[in-house]
Protein backbone atom coordinates (compact mmCIF):
# COMPACT_ATOMS: atom_id res chain seq x y z
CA UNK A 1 -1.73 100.30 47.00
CA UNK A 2 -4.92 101.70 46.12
CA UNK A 3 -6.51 100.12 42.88
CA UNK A 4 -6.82 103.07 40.20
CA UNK A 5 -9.23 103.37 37.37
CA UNK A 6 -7.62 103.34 34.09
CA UNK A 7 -10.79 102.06 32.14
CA UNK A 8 -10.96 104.24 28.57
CA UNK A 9 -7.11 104.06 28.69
CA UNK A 10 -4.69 102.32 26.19
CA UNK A 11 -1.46 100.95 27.72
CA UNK A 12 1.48 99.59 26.16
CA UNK A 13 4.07 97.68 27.63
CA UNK A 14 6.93 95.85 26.35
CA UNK A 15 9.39 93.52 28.09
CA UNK A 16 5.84 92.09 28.97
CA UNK A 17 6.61 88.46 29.27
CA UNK A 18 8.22 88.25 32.86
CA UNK A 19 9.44 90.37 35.54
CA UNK A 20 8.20 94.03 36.15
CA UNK A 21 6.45 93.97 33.00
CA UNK A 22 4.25 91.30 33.62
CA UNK A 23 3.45 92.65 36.82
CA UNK A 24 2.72 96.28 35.41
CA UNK A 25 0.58 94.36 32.87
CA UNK A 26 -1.12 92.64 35.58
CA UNK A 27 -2.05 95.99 37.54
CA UNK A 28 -3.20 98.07 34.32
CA UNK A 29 -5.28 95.03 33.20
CA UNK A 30 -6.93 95.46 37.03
CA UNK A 31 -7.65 98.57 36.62
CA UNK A 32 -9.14 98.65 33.36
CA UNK A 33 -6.75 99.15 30.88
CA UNK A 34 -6.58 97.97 26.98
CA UNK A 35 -3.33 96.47 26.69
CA UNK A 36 -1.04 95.91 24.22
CA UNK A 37 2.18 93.79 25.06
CA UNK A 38 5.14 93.30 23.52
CA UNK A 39 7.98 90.99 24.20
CA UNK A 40 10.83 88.73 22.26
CA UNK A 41 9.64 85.71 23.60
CA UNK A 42 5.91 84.56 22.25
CA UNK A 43 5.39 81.71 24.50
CA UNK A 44 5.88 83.57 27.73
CA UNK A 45 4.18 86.29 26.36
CA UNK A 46 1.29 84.26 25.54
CA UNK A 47 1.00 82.95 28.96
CA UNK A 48 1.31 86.58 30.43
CA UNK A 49 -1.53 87.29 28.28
CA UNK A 50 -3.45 84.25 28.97
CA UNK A 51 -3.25 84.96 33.09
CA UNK A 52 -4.68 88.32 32.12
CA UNK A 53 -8.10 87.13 30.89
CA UNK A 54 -11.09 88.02 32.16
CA UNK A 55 -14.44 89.94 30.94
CA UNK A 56 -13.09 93.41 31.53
CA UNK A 57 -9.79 92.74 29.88
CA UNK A 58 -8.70 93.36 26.27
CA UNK A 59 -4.90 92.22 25.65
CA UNK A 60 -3.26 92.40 22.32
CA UNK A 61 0.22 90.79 22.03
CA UNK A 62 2.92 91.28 19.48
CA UNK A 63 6.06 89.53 19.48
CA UNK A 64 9.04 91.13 18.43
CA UNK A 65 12.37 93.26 19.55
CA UNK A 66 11.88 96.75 20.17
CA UNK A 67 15.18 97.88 18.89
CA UNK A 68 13.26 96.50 15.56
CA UNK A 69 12.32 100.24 14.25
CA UNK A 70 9.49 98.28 12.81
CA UNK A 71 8.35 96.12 15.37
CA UNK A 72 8.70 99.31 17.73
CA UNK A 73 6.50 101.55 15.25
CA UNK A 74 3.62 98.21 15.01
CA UNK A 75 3.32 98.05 18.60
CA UNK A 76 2.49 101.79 18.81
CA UNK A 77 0.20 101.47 15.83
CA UNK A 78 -1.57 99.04 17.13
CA UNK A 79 -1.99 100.93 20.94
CA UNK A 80 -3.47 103.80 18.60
CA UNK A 81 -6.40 101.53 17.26
């Protein structure tokens, strides 16, 4: 798959921990993407986060449940900063 350029671009992903998330998170971040993740379990999402690091990367995390009507309105809040 070719790498595409999604620098300027805010992405946000939830179920982010593990699984198709994390790998979605993992191609955005590659091509450029701010990120902001969201998943029910902090310590996986942490360590998502953590394997996404690097000097091109900006990854914001929020844990939470996205049937949460107010954990599902922060995370898009926080994609529109």
């Amino acid at each position: 798959m070719a790498d595409v350029s999604f620098g300027g671009r805010v992405v946000l992903i939830t179920g982010a921990a593990r699984g198709i998330g994390r790998e979605a998170a993992r191609r955005f971040a590659r091509g450029g993407a701010r990120l902001v993740l969201g998943d029910r379990d902090a310590g996986a999402l942490a360590e998502t986060a953590a394997a996404l690091t690097g000097p091109d990367v900006a990854v914001e995390t929020l844990t939470g449940d996205v049937r949460d009507p107010a954990h599902a309105a922060a995370l898009v809040e926080r994609a529109g900063q």
